[in-house]
PDB file of N, CA and C in Angstrom:
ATOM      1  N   UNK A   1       0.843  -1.178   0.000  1.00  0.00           N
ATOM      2  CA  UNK A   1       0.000   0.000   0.000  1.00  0.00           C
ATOM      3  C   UNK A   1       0.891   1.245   0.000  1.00  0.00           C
ATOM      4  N   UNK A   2       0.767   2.443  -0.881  1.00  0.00           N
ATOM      5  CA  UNK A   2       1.648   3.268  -1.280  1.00  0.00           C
ATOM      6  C   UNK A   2       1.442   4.139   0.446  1.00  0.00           C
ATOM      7  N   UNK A   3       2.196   4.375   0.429  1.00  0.00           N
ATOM      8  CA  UNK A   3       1.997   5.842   1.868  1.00  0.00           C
ATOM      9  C   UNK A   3       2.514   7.044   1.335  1.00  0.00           C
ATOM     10  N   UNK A   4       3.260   7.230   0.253  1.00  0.00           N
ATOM     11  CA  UNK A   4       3.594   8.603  -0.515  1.00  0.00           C
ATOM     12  C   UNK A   4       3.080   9.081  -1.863  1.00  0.00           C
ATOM     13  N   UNK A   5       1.983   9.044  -2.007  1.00  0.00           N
ATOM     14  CA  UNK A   5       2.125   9.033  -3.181  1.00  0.00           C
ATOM     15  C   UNK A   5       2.606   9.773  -4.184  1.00  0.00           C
ATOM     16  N   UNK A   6       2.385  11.178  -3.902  1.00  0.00           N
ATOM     17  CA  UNK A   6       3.811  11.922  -4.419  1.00  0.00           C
ATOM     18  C   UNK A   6       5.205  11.299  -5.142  1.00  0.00           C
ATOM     19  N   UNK A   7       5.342  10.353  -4.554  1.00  0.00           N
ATOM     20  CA  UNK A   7       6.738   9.470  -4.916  1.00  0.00           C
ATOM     21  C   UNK A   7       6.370   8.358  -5.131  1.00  0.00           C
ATOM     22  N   UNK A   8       5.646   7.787  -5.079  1.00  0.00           N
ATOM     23  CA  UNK A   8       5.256   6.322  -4.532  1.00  0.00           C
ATOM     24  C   UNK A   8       5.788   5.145  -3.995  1.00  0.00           C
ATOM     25  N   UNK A   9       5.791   5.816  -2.668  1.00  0.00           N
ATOM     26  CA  UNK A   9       6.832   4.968  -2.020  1.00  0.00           C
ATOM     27  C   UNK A   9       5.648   4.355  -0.696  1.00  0.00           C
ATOM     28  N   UNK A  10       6.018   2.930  -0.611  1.00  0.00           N
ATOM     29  CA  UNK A  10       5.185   2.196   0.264  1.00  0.00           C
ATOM     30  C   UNK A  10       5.752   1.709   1.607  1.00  0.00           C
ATOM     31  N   UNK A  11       4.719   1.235   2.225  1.00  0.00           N
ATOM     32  CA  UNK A  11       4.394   0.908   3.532  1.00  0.00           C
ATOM     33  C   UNK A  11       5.939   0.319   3.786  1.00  0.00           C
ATOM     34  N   UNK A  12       5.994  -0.963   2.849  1.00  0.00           N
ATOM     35  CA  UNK A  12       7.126  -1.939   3.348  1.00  0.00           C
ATOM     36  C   UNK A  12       8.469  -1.258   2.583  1.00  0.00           C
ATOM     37  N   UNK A  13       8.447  -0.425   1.626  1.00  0.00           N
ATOM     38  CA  UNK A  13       9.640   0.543   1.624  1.00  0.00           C
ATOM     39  C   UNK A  13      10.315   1.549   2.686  1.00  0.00           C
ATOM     40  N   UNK A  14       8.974   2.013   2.994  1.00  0.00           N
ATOM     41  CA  UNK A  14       9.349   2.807   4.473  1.00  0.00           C
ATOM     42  C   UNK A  14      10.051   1.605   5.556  1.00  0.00           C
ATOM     43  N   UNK A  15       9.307   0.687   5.508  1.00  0.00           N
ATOM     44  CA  UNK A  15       9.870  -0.684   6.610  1.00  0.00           C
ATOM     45  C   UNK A  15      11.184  -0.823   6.366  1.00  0.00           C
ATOM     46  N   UNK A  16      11.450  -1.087   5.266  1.00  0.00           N
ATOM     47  CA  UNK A  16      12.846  -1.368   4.684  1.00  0.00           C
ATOM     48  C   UNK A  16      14.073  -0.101   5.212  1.00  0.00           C
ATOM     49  N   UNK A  17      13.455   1.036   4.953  1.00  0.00           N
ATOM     50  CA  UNK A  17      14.648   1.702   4.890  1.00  0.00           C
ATOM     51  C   UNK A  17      14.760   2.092   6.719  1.00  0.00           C
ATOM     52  N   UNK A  18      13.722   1.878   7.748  1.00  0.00           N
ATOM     53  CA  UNK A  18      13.630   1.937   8.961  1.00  0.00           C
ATOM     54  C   UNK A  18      14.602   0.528   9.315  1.00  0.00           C
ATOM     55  N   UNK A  19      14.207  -0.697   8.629  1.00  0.00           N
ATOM     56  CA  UNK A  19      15.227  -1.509   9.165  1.00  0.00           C
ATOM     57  C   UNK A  19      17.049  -1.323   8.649  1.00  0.00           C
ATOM     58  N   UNK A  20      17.360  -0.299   7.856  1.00  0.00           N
ATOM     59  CA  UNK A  20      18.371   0.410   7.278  1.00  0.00           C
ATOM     60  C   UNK A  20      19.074   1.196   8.160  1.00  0.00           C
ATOM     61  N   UNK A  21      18.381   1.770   8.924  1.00  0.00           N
ATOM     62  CA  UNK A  21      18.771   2.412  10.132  1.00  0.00           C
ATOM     63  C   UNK A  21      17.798   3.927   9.825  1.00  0.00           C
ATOM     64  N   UNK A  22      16.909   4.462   9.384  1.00  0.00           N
ATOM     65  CA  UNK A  22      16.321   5.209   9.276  1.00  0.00           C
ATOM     66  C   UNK A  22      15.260   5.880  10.653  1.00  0.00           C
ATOM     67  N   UNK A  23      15.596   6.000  11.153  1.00  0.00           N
ATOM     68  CA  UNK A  23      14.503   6.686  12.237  1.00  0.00           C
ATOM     69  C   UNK A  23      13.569   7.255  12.361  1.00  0.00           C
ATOM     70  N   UNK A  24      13.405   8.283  11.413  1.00  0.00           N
ATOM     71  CA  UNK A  24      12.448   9.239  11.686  1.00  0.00           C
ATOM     72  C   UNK A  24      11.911   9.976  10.537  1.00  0.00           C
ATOM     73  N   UNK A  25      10.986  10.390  10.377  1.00  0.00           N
ATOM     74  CA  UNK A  25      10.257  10.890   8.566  1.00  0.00           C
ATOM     75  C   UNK A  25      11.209  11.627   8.083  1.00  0.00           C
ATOM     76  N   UNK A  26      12.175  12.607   8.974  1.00  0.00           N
ATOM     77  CA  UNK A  26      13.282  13.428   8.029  1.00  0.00           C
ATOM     78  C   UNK A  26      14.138  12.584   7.398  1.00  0.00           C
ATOM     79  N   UNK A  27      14.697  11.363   7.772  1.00  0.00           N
ATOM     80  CA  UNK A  27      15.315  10.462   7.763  1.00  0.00           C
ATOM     81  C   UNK A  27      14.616   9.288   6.239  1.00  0.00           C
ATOM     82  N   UNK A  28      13.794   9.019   6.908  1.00  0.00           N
ATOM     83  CA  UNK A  28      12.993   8.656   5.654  1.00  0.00           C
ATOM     84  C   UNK A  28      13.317   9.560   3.942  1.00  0.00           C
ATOM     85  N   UNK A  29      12.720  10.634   4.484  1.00  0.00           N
ATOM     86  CA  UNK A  29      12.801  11.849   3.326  1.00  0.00           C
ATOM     87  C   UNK A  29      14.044  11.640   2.941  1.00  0.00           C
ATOM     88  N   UNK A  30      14.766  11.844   3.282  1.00  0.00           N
ATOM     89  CA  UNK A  30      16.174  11.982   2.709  1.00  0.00           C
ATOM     90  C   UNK A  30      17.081  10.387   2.338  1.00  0.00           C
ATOM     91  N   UNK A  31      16.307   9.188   2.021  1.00  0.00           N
ATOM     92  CA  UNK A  31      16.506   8.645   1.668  1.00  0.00           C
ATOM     93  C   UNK A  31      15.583   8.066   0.436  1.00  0.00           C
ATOM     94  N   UNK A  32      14.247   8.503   0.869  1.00  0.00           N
ATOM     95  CA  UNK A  32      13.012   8.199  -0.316  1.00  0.00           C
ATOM     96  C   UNK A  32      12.412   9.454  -0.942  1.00  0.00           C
ATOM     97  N   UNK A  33      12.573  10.560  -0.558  1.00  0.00           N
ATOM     98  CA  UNK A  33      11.762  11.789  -0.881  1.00  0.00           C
ATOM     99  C   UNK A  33      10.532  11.786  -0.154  1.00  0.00           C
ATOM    100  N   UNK A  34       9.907  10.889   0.281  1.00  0.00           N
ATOM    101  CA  UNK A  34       8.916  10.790   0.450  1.00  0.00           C
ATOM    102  C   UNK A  34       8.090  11.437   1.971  1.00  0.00           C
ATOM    103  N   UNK A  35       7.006  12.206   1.803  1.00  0.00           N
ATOM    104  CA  UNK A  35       7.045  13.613   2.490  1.00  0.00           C
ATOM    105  C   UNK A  35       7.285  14.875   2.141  1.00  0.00           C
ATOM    106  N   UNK A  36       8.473  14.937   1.386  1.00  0.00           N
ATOM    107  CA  UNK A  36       8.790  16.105   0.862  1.00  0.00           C
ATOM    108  C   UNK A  36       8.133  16.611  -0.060  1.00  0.00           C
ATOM    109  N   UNK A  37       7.323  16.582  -0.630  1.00  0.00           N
ATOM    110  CA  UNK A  37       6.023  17.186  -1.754  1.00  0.00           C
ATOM    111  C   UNK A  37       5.169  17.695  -0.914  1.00  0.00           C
ATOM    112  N   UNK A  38       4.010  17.452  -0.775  1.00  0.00           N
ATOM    113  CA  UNK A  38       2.568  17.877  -0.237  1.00  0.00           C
ATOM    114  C   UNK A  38       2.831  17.839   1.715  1.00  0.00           C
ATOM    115  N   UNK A  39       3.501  16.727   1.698  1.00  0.00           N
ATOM    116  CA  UNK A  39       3.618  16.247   3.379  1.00  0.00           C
ATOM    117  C   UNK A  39       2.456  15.644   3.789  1.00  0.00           C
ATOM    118  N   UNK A  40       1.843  15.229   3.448  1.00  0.00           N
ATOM    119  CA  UNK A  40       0.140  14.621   4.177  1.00  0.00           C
ATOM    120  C   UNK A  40       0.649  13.257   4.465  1.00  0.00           C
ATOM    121  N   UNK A  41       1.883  12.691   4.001  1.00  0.00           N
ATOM    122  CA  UNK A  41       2.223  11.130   4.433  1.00  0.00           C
ATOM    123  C   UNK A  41       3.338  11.381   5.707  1.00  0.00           C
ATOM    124  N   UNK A  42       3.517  12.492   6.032  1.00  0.00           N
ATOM    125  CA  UNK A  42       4.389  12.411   7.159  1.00  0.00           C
ATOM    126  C   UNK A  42       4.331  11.407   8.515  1.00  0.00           C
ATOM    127  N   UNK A  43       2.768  11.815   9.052  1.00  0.00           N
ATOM    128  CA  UNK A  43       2.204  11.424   9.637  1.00  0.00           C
ATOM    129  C   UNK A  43       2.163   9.999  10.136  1.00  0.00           C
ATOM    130  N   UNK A  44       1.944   9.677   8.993  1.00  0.00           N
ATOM    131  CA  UNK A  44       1.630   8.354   8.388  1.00  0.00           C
ATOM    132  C   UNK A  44       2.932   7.473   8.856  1.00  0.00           C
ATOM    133  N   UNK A  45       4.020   7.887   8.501  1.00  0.00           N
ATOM    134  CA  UNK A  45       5.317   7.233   7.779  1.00  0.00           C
ATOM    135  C   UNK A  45       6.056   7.675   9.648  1.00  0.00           C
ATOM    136  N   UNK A  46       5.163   8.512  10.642  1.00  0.00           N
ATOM    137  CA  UNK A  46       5.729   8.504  11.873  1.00  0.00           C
ATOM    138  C   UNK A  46       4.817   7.184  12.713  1.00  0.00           C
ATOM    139  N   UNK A  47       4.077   7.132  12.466  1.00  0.00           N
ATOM    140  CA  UNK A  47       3.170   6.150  12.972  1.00  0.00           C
ATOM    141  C   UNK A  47       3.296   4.140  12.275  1.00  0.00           C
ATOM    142  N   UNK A  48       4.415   4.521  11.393  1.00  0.00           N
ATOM    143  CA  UNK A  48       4.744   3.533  11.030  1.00  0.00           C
ATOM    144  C   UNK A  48       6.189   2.744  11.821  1.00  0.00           C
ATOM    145  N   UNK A  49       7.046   4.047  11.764  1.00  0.00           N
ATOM    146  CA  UNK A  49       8.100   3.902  12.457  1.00  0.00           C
ATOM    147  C   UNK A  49       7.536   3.845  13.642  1.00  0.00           C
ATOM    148  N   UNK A  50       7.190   4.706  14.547  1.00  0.00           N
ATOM    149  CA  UNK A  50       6.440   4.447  15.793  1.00  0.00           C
ATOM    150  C   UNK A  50       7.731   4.403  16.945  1.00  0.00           C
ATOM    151  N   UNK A  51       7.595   3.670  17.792  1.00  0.00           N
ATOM    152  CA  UNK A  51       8.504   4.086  18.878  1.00  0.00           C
ATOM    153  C   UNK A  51       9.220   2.300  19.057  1.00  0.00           C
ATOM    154  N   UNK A  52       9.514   1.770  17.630  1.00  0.00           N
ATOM    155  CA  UNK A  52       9.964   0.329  18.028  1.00  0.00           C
ATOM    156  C   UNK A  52      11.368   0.039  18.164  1.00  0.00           C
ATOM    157  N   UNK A  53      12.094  -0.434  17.672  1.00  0.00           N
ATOM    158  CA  UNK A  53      13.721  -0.965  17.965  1.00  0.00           C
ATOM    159  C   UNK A  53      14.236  -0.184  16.477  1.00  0.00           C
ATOM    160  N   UNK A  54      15.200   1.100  16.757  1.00  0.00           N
ATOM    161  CA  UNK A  54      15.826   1.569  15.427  1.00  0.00           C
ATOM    162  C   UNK A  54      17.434   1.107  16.322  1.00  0.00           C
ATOM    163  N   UNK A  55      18.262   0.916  14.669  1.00  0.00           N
ATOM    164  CA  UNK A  55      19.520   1.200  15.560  1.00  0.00           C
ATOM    165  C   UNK A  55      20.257   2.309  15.724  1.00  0.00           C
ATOM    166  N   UNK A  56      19.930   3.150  15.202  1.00  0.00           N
ATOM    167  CA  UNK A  56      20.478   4.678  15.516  1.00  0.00           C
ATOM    168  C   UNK A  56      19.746   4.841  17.500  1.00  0.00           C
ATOM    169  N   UNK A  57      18.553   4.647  17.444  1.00  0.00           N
ATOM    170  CA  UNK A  57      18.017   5.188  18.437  1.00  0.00           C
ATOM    171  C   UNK A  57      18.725   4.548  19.467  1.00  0.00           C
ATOM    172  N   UNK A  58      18.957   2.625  19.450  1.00  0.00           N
ATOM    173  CA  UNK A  58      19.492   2.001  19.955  1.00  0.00           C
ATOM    174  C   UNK A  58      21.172   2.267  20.642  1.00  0.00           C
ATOM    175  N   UNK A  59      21.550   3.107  19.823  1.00  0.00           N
ATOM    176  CA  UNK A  59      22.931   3.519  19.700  1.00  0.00           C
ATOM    177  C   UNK A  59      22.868   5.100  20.983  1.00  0.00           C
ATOM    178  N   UNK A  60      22.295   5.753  20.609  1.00  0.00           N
ATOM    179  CA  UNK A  60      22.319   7.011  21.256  1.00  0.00           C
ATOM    180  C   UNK A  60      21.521   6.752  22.925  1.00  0.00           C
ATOM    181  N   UNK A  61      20.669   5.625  23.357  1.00  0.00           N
ATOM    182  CA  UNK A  61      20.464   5.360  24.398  1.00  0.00           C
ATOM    183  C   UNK A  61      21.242   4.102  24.805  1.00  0.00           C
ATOM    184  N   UNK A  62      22.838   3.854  24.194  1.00  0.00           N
ATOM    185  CA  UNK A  62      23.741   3.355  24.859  1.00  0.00           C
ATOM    186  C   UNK A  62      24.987   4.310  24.990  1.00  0.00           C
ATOM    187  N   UNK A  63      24.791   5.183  24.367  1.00  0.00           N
ATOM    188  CA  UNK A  63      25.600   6.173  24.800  1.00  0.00           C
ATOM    189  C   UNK A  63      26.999   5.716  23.440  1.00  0.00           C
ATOM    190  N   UNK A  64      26.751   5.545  22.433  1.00  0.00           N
ATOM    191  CA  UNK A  64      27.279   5.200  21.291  1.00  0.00           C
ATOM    192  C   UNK A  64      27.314   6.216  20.338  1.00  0.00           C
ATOM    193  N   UNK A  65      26.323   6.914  20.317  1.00  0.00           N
ATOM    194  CA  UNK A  65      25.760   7.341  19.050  1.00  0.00           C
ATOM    195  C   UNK A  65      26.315   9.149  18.665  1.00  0.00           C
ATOM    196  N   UNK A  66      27.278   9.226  19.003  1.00  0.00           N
ATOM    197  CA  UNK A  66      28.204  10.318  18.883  1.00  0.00           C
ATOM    198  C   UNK A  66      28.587  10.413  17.145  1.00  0.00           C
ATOM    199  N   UNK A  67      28.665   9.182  16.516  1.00  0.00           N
ATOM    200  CA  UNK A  67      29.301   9.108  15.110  1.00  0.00           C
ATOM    201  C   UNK A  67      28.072   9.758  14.516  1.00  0.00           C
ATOM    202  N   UNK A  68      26.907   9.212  15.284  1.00  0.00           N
ATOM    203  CA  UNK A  68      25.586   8.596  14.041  1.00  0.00           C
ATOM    204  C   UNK A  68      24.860  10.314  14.297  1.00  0.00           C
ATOM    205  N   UNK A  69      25.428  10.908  15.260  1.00  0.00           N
ATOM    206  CA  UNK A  69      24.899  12.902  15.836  1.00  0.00           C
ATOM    207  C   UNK A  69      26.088  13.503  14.846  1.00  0.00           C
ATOM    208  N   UNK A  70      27.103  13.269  14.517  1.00  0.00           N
ATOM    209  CA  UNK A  70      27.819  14.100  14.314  1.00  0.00           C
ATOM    210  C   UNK A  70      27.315  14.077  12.523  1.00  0.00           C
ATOM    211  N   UNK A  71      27.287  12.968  11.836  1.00  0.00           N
ATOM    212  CA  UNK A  71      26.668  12.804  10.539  1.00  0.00           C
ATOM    213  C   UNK A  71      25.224  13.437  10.093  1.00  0.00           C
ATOM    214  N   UNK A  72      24.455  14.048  11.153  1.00  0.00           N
ATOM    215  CA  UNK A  72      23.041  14.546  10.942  1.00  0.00           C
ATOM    216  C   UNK A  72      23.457  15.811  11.516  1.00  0.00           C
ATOM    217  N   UNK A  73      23.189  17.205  10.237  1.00  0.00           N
ATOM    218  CA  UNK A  73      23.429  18.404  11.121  1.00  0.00           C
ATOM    219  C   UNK A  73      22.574  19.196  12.209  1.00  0.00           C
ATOM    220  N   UNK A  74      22.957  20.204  13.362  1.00  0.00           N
ATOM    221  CA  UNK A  74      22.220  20.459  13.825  1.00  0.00           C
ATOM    222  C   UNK A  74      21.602  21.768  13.974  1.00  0.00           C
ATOM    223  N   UNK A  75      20.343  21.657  13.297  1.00  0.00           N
ATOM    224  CA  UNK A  75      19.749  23.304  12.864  1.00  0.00           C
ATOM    225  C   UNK A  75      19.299  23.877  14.127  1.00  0.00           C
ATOM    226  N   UNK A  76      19.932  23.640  15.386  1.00  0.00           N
ATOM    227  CA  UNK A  76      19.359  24.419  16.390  1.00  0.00           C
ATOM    228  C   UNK A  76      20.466  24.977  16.335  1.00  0.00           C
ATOM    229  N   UNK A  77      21.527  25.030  16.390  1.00  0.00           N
ATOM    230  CA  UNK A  77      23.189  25.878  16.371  1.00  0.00           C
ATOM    231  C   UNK A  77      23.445  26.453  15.057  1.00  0.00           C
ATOM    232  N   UNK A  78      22.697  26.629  13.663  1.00  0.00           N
ATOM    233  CA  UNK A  78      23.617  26.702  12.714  1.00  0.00           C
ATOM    234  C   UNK A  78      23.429  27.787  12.573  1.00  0.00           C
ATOM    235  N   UNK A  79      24.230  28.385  12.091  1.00  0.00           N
ATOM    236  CA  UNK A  79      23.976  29.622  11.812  1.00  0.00           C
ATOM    237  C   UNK A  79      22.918  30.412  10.898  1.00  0.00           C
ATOM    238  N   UNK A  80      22.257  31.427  10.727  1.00  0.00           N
ATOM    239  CA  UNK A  80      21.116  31.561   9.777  1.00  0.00           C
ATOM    240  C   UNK A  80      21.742  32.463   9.046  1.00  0.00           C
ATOM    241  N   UNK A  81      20.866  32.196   7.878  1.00  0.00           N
ATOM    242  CA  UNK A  81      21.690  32.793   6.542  1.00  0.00           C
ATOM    243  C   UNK A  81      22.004  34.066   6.309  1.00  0.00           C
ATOM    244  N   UNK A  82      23.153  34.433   6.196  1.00  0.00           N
ATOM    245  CA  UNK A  82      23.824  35.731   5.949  1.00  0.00           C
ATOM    246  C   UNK A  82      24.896  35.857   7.706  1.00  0.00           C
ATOM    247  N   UNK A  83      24.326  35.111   8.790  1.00  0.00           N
ATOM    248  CA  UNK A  83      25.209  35.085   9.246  1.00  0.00           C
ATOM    249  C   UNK A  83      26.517  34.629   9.152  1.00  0.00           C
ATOM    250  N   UNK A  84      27.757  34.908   9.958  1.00  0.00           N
ATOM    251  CA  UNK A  84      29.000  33.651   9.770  1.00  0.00           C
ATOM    252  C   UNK A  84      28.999  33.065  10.323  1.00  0.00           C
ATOM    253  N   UNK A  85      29.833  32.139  10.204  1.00  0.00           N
ATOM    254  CA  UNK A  85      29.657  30.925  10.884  1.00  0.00           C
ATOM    255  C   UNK A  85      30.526  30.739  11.792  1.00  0.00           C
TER     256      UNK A  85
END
């Protein structure tokens, strides 16, 4: 069953790329697009992932996951545009 259709990307694609190590709909997006058009499957594609066994998540509540933070940037510190950096 598609959950993007924008892209058409499905249920067990989303599954797939969550068992990939994907976590979370931004995460998703940036591996399927999917979300990034209209957004009405966001939702969807959070309630799929849901709160089950990721290994990123797995990693950062063992106190591991320093590699897997430093590879995802963080837009609460970055600078906004026209500032320097």
């Amino acid at each position: 069953m598609y959950v993007c259709s924008c892209f058409g990307i499905t249920e067990k694609q989303v599954k797939e790329h969550a068992e990939a190590g994907a976590c979370t709909p931004r995460q998703i997006a940036s591996v399927s697009k999917a979300g990034t058009d209209c957004g009405s499957c966001v939702r969807r594609i959070q309630g799929i992932l849901g709160r089950g066994a990721c290994p990123r998540r797995e990693l950062l509540e063992q106190g591991n996951g320093a590699s897997v933070l430093a590879a995802e940037p963080d837009t609460d510190t970055a600078p906004a545009l026209g500032e320097a950096a």
